[in-house]
C-alpha atoms as a PDB file:
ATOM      1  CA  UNK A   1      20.851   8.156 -42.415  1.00  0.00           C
ATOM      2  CA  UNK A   2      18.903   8.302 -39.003  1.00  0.00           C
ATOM      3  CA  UNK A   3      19.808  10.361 -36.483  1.00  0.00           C
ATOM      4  CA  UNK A   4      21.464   7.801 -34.147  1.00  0.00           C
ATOM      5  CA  UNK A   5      23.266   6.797 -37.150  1.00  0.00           C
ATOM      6  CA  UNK A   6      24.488  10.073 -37.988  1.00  0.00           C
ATOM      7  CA  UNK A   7      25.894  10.307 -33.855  1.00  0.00           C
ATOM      8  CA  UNK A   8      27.143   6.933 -34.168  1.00  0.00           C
ATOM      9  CA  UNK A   9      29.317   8.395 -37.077  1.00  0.00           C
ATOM     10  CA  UNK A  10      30.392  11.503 -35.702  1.00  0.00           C
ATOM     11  CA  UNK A  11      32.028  10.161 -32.923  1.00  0.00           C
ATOM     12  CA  UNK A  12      35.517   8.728 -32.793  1.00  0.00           C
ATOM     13  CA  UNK A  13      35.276   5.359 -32.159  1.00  0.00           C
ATOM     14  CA  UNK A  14      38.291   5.325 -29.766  1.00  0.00           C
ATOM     15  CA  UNK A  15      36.571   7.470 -27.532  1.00  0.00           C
ATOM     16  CA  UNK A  16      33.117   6.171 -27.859  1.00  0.00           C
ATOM     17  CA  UNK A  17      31.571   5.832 -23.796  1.00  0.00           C
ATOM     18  CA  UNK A  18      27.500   4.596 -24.036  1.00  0.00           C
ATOM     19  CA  UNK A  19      27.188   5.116 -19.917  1.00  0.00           C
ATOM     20  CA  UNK A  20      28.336   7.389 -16.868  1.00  0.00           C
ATOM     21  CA  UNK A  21      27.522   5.873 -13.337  1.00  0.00           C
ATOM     22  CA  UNK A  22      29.086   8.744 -12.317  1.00  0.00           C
ATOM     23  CA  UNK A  23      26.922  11.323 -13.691  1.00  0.00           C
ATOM     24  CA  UNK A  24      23.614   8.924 -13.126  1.00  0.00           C
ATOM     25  CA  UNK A  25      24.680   8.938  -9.592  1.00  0.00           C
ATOM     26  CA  UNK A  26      24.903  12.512  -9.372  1.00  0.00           C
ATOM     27  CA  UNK A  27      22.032  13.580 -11.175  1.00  0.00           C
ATOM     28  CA  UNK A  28      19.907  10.627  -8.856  1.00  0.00           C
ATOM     29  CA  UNK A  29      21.277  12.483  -5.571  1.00  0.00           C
ATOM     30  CA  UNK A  30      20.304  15.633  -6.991  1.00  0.00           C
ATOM     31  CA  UNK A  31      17.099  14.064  -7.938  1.00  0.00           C
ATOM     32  CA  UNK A  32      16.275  13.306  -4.624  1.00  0.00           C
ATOM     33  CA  UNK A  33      17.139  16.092  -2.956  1.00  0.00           C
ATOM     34  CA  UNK A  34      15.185  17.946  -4.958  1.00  0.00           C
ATOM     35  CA  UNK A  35      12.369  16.347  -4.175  1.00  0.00           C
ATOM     36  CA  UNK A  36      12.854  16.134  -0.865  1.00  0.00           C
ATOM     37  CA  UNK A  37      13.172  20.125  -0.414  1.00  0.00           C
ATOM     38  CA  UNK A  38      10.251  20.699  -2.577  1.00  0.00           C
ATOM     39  CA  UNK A  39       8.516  18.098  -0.251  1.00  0.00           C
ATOM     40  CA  UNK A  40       9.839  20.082   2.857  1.00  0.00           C
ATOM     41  CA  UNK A  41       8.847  23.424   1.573  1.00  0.00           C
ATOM     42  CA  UNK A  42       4.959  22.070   0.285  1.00  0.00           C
ATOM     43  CA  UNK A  43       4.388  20.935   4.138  1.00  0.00           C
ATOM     44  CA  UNK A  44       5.585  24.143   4.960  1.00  0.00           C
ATOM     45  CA  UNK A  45       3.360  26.726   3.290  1.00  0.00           C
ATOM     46  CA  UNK A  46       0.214  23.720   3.336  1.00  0.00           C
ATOM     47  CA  UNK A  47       0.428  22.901  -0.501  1.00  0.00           C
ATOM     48  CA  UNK A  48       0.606  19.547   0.934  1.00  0.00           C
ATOM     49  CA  UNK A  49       0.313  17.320   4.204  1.00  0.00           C
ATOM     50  CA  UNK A  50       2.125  14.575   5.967  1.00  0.00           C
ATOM     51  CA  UNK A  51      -0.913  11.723   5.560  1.00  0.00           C
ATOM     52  CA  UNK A  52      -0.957  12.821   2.027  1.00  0.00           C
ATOM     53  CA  UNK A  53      -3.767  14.211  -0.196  1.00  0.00           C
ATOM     54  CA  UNK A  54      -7.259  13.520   0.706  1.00  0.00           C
ATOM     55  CA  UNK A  55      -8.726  14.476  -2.598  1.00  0.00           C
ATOM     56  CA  UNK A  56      -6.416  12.491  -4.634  1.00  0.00           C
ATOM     57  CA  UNK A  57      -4.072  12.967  -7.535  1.00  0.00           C
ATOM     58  CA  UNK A  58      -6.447  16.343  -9.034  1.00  0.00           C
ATOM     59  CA  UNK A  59      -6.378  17.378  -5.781  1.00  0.00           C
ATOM     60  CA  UNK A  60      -4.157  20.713  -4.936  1.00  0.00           C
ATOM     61  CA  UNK A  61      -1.868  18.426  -2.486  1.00  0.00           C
ATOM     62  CA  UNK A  62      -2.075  15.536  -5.352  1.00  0.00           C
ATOM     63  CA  UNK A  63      -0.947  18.176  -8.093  1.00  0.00           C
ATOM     64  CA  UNK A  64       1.967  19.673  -6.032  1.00  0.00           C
ATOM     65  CA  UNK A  65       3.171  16.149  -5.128  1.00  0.00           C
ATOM     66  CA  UNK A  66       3.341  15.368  -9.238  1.00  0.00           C
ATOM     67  CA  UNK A  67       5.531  18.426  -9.536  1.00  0.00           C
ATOM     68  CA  UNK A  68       7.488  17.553  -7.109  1.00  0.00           C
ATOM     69  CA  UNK A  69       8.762  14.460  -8.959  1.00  0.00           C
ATOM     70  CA  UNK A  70       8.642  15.995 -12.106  1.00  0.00           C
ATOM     71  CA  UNK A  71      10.633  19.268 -11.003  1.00  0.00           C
ATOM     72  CA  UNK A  72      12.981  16.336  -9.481  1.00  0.00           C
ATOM     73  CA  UNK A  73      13.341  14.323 -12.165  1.00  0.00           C
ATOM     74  CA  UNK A  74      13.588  16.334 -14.903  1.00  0.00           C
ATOM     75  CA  UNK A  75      16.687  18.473 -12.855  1.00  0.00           C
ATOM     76  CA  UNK A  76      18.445  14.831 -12.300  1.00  0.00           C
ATOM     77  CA  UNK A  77      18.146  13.582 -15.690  1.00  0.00           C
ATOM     78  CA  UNK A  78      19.576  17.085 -17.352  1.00  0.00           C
ATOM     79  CA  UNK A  79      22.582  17.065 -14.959  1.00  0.00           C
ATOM     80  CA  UNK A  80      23.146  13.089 -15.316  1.00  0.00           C
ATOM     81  CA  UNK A  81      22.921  13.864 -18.993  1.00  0.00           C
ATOM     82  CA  UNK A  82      25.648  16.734 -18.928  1.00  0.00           C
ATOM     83  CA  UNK A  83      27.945  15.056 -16.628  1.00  0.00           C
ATOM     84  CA  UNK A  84      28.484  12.149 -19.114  1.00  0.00           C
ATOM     85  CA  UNK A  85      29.433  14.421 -21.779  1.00  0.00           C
ATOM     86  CA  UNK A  86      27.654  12.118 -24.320  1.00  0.00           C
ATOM     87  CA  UNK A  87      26.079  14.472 -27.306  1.00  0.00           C
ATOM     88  CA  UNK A  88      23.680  11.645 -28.530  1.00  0.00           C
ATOM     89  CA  UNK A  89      19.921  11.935 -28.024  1.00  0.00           C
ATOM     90  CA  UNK A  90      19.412   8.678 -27.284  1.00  0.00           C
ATOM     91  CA  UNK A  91      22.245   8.095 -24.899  1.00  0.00           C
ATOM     92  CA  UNK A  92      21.040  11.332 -22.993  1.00  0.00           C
ATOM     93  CA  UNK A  93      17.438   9.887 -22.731  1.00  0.00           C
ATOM     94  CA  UNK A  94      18.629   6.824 -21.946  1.00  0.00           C
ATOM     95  CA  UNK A  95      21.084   8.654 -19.095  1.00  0.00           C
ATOM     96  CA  UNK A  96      17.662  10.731 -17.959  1.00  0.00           C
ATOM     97  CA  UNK A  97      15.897   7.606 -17.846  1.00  0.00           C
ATOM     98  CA  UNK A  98      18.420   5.079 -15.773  1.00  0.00           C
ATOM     99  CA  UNK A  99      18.548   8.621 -13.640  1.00  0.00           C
ATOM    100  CA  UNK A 100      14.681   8.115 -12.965  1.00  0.00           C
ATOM    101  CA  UNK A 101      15.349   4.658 -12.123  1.00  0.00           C
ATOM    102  CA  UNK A 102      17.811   4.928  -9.280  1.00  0.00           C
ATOM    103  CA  UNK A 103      16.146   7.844  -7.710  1.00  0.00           C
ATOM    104  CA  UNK A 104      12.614   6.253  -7.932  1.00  0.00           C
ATOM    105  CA  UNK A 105      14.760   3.235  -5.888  1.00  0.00           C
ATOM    106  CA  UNK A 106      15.913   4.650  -3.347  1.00  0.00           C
ATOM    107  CA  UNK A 107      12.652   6.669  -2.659  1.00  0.00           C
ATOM    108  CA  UNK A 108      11.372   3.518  -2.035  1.00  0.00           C
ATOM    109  CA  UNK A 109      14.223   2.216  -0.301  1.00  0.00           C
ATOM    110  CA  UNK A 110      13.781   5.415   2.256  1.00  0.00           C
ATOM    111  CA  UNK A 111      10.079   5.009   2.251  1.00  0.00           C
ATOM    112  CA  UNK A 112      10.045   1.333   3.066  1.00  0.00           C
ATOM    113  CA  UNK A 113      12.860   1.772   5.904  1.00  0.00           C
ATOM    114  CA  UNK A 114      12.502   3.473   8.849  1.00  0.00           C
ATOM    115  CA  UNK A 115      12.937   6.697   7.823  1.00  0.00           C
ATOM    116  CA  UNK A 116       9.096   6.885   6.655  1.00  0.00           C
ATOM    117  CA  UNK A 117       7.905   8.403   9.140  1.00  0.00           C
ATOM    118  CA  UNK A 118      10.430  11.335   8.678  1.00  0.00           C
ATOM    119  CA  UNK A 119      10.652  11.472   4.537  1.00  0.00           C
ATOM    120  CA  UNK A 120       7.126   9.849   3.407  1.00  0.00           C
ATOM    121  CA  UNK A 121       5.205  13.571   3.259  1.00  0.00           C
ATOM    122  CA  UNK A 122       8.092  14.995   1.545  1.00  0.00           C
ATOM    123  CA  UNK A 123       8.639  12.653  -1.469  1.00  0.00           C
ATOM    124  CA  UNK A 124       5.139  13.744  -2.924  1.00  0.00           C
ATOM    125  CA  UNK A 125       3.257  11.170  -4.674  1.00  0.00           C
ATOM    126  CA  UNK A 126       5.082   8.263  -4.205  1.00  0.00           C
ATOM    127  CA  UNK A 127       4.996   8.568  -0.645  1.00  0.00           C
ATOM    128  CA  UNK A 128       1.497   8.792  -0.495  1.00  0.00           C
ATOM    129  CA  UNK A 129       0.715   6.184  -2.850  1.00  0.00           C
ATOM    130  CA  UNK A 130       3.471   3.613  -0.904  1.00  0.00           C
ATOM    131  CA  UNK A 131       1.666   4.584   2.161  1.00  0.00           C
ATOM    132  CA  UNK A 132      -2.122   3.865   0.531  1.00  0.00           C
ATOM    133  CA  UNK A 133      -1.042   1.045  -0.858  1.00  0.00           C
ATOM    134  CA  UNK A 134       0.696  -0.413   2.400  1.00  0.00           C
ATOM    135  CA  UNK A 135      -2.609   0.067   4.580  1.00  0.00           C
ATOM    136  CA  UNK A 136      -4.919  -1.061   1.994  1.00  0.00           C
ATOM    137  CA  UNK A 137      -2.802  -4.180   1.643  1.00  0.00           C
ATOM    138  CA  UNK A 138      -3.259  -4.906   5.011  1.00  0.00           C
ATOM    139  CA  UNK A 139      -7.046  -4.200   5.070  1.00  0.00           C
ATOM    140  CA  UNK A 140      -6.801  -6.730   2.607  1.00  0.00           C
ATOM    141  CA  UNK A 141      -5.248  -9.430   4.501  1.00  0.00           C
ATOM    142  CA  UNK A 142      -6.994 -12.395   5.895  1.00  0.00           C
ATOM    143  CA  UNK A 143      -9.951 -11.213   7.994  1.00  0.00           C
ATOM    144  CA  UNK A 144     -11.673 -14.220   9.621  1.00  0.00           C
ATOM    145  CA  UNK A 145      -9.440 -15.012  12.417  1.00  0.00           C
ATOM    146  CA  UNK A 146      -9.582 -11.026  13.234  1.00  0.00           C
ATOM    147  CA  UNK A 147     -13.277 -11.301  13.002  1.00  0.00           C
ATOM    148  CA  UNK A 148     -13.492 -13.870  15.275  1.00  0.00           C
ATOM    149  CA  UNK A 149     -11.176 -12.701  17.963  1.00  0.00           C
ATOM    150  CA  UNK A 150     -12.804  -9.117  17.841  1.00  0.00           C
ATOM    151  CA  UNK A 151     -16.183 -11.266  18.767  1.00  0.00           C
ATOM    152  CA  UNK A 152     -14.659 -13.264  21.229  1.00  0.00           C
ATOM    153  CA  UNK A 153     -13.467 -10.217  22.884  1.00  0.00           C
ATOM    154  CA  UNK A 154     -17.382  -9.433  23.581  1.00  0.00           C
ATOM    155  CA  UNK A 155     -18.535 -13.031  23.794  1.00  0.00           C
ATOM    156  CA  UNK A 156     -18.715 -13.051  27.533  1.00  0.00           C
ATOM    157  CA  UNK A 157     -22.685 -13.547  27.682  1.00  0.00           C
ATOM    158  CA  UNK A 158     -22.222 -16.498  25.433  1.00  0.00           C
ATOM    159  CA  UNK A 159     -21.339 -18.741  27.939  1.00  0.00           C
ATOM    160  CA  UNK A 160     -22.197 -16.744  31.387  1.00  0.00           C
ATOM    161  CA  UNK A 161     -23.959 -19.066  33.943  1.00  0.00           C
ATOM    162  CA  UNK A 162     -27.923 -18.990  34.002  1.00  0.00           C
ATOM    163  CA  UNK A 163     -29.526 -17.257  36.833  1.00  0.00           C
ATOM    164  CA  UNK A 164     -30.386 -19.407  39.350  1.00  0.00           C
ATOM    165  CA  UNK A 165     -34.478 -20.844  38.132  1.00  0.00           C
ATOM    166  CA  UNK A 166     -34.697 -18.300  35.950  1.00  0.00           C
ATOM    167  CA  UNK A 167     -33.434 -20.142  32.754  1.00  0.00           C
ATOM    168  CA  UNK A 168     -35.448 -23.760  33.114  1.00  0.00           C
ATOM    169  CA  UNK A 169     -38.629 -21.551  34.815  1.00  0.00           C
ATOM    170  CA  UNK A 170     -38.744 -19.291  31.540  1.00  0.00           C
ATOM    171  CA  UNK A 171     -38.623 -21.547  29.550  1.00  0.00           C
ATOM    172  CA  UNK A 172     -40.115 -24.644  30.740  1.00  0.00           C
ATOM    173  CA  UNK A 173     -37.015 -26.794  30.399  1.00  0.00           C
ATOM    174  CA  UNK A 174     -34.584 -28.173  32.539  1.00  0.00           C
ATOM    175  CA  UNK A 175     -31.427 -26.536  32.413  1.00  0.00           C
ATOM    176  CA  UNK A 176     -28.599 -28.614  32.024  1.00  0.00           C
ATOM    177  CA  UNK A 177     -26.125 -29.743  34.756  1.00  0.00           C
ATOM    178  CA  UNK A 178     -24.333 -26.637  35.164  1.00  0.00           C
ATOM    179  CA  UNK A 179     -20.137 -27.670  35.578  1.00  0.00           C
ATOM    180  CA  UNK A 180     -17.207 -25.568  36.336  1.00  0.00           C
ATOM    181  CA  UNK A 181     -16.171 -25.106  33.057  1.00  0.00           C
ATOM    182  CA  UNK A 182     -12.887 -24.253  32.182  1.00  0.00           C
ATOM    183  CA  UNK A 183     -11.170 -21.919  30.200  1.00  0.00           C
ATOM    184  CA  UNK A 184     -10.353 -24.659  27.596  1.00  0.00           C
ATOM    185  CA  UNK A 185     -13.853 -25.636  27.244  1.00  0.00           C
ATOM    186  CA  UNK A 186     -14.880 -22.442  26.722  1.00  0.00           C
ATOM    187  CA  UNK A 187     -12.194 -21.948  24.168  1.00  0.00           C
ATOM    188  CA  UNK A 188     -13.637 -25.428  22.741  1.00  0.00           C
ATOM    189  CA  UNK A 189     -17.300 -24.354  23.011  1.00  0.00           C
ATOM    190  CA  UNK A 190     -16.228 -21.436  20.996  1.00  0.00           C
ATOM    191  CA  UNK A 191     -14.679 -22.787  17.870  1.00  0.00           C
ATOM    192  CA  UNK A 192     -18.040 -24.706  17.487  1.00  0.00           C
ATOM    193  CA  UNK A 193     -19.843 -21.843  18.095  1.00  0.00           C
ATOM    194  CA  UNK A 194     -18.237 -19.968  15.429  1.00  0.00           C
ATOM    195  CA  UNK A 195     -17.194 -22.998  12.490  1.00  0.00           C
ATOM    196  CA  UNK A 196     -21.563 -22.359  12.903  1.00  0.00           C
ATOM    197  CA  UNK A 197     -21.846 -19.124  12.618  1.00  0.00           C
ATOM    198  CA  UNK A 198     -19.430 -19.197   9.104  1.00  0.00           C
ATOM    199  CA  UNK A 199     -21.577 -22.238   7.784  1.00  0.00           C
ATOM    200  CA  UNK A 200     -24.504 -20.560   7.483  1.00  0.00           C
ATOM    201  CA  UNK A 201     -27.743 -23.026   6.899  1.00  0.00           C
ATOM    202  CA  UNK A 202     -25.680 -25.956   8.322  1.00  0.00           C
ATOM    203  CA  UNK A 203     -28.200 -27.571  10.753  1.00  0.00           C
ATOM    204  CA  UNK A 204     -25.741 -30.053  12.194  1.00  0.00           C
ATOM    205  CA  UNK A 205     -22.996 -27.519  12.915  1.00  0.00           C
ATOM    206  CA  UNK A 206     -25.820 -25.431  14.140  1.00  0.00           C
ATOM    207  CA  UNK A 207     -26.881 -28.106  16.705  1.00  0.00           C
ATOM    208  CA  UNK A 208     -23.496 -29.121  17.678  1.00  0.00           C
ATOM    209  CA  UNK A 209     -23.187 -25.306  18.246  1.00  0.00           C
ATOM    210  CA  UNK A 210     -25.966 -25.101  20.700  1.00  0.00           C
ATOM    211  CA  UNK A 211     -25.371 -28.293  22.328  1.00  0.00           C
ATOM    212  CA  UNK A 212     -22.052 -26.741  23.389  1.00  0.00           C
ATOM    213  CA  UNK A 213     -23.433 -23.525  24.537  1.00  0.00           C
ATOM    214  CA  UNK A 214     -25.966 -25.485  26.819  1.00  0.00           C
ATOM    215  CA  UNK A 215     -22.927 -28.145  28.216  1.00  0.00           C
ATOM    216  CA  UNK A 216     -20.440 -25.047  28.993  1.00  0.00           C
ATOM    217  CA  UNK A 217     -22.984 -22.769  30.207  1.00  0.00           C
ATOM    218  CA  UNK A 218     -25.020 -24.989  31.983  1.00  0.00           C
ATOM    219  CA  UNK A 219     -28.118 -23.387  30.661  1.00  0.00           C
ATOM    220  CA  UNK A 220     -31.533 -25.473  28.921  1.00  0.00           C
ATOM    221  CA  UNK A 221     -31.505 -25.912  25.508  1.00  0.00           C
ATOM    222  CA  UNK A 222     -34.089 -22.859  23.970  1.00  0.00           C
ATOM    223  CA  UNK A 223     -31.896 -20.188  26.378  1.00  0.00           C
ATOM    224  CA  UNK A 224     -28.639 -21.925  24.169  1.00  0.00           C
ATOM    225  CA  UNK A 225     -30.470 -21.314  21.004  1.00  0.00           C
ATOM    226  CA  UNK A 226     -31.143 -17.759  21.875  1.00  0.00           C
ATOM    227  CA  UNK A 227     -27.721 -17.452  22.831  1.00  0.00           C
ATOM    228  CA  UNK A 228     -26.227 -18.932  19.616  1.00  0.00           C
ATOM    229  CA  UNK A 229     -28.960 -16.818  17.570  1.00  0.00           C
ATOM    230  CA  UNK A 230     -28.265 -13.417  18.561  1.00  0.00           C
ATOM    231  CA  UNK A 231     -23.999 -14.207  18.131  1.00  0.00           C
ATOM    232  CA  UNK A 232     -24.979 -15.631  14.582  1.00  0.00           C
ATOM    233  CA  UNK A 233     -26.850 -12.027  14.223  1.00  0.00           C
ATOM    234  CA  UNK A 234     -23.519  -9.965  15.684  1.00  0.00           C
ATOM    235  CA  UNK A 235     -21.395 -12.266  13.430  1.00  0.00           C
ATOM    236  CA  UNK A 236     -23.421 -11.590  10.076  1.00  0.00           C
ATOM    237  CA  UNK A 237     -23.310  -8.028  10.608  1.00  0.00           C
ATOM    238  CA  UNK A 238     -19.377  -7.944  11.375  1.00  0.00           C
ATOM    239  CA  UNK A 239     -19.203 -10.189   8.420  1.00  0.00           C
ATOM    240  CA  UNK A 240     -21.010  -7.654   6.205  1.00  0.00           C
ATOM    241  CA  UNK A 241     -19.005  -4.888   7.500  1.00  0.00           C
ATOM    242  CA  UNK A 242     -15.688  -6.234   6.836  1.00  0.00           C
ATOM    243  CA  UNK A 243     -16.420  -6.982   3.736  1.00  0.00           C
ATOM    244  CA  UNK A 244     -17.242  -3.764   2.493  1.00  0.00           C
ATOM    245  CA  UNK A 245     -14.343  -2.545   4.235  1.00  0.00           C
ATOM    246  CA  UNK A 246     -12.259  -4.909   2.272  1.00  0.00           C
ATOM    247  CA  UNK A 247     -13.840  -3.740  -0.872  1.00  0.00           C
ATOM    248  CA  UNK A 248     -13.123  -0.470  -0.165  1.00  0.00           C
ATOM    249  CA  UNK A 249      -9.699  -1.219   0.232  1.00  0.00           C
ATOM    250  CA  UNK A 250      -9.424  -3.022  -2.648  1.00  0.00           C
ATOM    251  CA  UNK A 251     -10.519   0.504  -4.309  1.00  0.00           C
ATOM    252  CA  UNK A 252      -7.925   2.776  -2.435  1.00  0.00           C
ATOM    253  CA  UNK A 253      -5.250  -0.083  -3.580  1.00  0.00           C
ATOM    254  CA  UNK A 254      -6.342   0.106  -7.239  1.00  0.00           C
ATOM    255  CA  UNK A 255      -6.401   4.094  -6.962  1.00  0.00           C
ATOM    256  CA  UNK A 256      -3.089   3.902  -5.643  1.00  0.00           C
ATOM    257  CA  UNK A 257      -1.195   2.095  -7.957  1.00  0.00           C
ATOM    258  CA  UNK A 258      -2.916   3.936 -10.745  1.00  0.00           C
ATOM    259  CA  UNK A 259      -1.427   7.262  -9.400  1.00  0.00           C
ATOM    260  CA  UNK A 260       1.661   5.521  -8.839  1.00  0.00           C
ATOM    261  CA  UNK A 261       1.736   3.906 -12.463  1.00  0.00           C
ATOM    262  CA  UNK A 262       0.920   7.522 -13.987  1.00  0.00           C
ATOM    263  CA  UNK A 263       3.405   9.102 -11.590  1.00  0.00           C
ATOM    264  CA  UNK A 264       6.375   7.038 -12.585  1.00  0.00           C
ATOM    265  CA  UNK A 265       5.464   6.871 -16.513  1.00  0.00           C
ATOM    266  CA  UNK A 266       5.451  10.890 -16.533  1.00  0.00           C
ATOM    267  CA  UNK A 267       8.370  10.755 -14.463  1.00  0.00           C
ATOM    268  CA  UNK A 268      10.597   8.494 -17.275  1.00  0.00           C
ATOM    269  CA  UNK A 269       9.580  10.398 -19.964  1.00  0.00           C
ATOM    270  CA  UNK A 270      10.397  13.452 -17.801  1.00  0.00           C
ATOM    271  CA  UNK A 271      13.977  12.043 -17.099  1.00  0.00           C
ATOM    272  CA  UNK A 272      13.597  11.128 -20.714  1.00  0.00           C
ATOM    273  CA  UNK A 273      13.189  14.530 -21.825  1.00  0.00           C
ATOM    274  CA  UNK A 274      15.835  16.165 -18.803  1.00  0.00           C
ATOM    275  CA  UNK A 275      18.733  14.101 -20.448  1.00  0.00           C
ATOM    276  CA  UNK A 276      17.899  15.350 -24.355  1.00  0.00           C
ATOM    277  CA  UNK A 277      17.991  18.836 -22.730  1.00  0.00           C
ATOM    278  CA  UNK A 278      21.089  18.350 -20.989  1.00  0.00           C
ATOM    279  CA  UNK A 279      23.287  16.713 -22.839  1.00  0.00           C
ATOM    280  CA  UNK A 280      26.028  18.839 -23.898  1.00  0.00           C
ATOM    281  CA  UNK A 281      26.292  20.188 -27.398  1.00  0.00           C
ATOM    282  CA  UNK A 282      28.811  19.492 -30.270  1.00  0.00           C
ATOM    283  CA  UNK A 283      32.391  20.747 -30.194  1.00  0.00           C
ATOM    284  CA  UNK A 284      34.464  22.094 -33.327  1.00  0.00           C
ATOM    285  CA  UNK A 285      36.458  19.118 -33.304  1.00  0.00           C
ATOM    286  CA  UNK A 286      33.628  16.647 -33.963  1.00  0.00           C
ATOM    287  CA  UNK A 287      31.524  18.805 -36.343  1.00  0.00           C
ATOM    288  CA  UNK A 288      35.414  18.321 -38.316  1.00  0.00           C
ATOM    289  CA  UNK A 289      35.475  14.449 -37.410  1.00  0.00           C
ATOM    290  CA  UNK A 290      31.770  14.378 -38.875  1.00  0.00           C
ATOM    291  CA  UNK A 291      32.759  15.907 -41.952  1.00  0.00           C
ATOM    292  CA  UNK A 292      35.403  14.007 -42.641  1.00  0.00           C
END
């Protein structure tokens, strides 16, 4: 007969009980705070910081955070275990593990809430990782309307007025009609001047582009292309740069929930492993019941 088979039968089936809330409550609060004093006392003698650990999970701030839900864990799951007075195996795993659970839960609840700030560098890896994850997410969000306004910000010579004969003497052309242009045209001119920049190789958008740099600026055509030129340039480069910024945050998010993934799967079978240790042992009057 296996094991479970052998618990099954050596309990009365009158007073047969597979779960205790009560006891996975209490061994998630002690869980917790656990952690959260480990957490307090790591910041305190520098085993570990408030932004987290720069070298990562094999770091010595990655390695103490790990402990920290381990140590945690493992305590919660061993009390939840003895509190529910269960002698199975598998019920005390299961207790450790459903102990994991809720605690892991409301980490996350307190991390995502605005306590953060207070409990994120005490609740060891999890906070960092929820905190990696959270800004690479939003390095990964969409980036061409930032791009654009952080350009527009500096787009001032895009549209400034010519000086006055220098533009159609340097170059030989006759400036356009120069117009007070308003803010809306500018705004106008702008979108066109940027829809070119992101088509790259699109003549037409490139010559509407320039044809709207000339109208709002008042300036000839070749001083319009030079205009539109060196922003295509500045746009490129920002381009380029953004991108590899997203990649690398694409990297930091896939580091992140790695060390989050390992961090929670040692932390069940920890649980796992508190609530086989904990569970209470078998009293005279069931070692009688299983003989009989």
């Amino acid at each position: 007969m296996s094991e479970l088979g052998r618990e099954r039968a050596a309990t009365p089936v009158g007073t047969l009980r597979r779960i205790s809330w009560g006891g996975i409550v209490a061994g998630a609060i002690l869980a917790l705070m656990i952690q959260f004093m480990l957490g307090l006392f790591g910041l305190g003698v520098g085993l570990s910081t408030a932004t987290g650990a720069p070298g990562g999970i094999l770091s010595v701030a990655g390695i103490w955070a790990v402990v920290v839900v381990l140590v945690g864990v493992f305590a919660g799951g061993f009390a939840a275990a003895r509190f529910a007075g269960i002698p199975s195996a598998v019920d005390g795993a299961l207790h450790g593990i459903v102990t994991w659970a809720v605690t892991a839960l409301l980490a996350l609840y307190l991390l995502t809430s605005g306590a953060a700030g207070l409990v994120g560098g005490a609740f060891g890896v999890l906070g960092q990782s929820v905190d990696d994850m959270a800004r690479a997410a939003e390095a990964l969000g969409p980036a061409s309307a930032s791009l654009g306004a952080s350009l527009k910000a500096n787009s001032a010579q895009l549209f400034a007025p010519a000086e006055a004969g220098a533009d159609g003497a340097a170059s030989g052309e006759a400036a356009a009609p120069e117009g007070a242009a308003t803010p809306q045209d500018r705004d106008a001119a702008y979108s066109e001047v940027l829809d070119a920049a992101a088509a790259k190789g699109d003549g037409e958008a490139r010559n509407t582009a320039i044809s709207a740099i000339a109208r709002t600026a008042g300036v000839g055509r070749a001083e319009a292309e030079r205009r539109f030129d060196a922003f295509a340039e500045r746009y490129g480069k920002a381009q380029a740069a953004g991108e590899a910024d997203r990649q690398a945050a694409a990297s930091r998010l896939a580091r992140a929930s790695f060390s989050a993934f390992v961090a929670m799967l040692l932390g069940m079978a920890v649980g796992a492993a508190g609530g086989v240790i904990g569970r209470p042992g078998r009293g005279a009057g069931e070692g009688r019941s299983a003989r009989h």
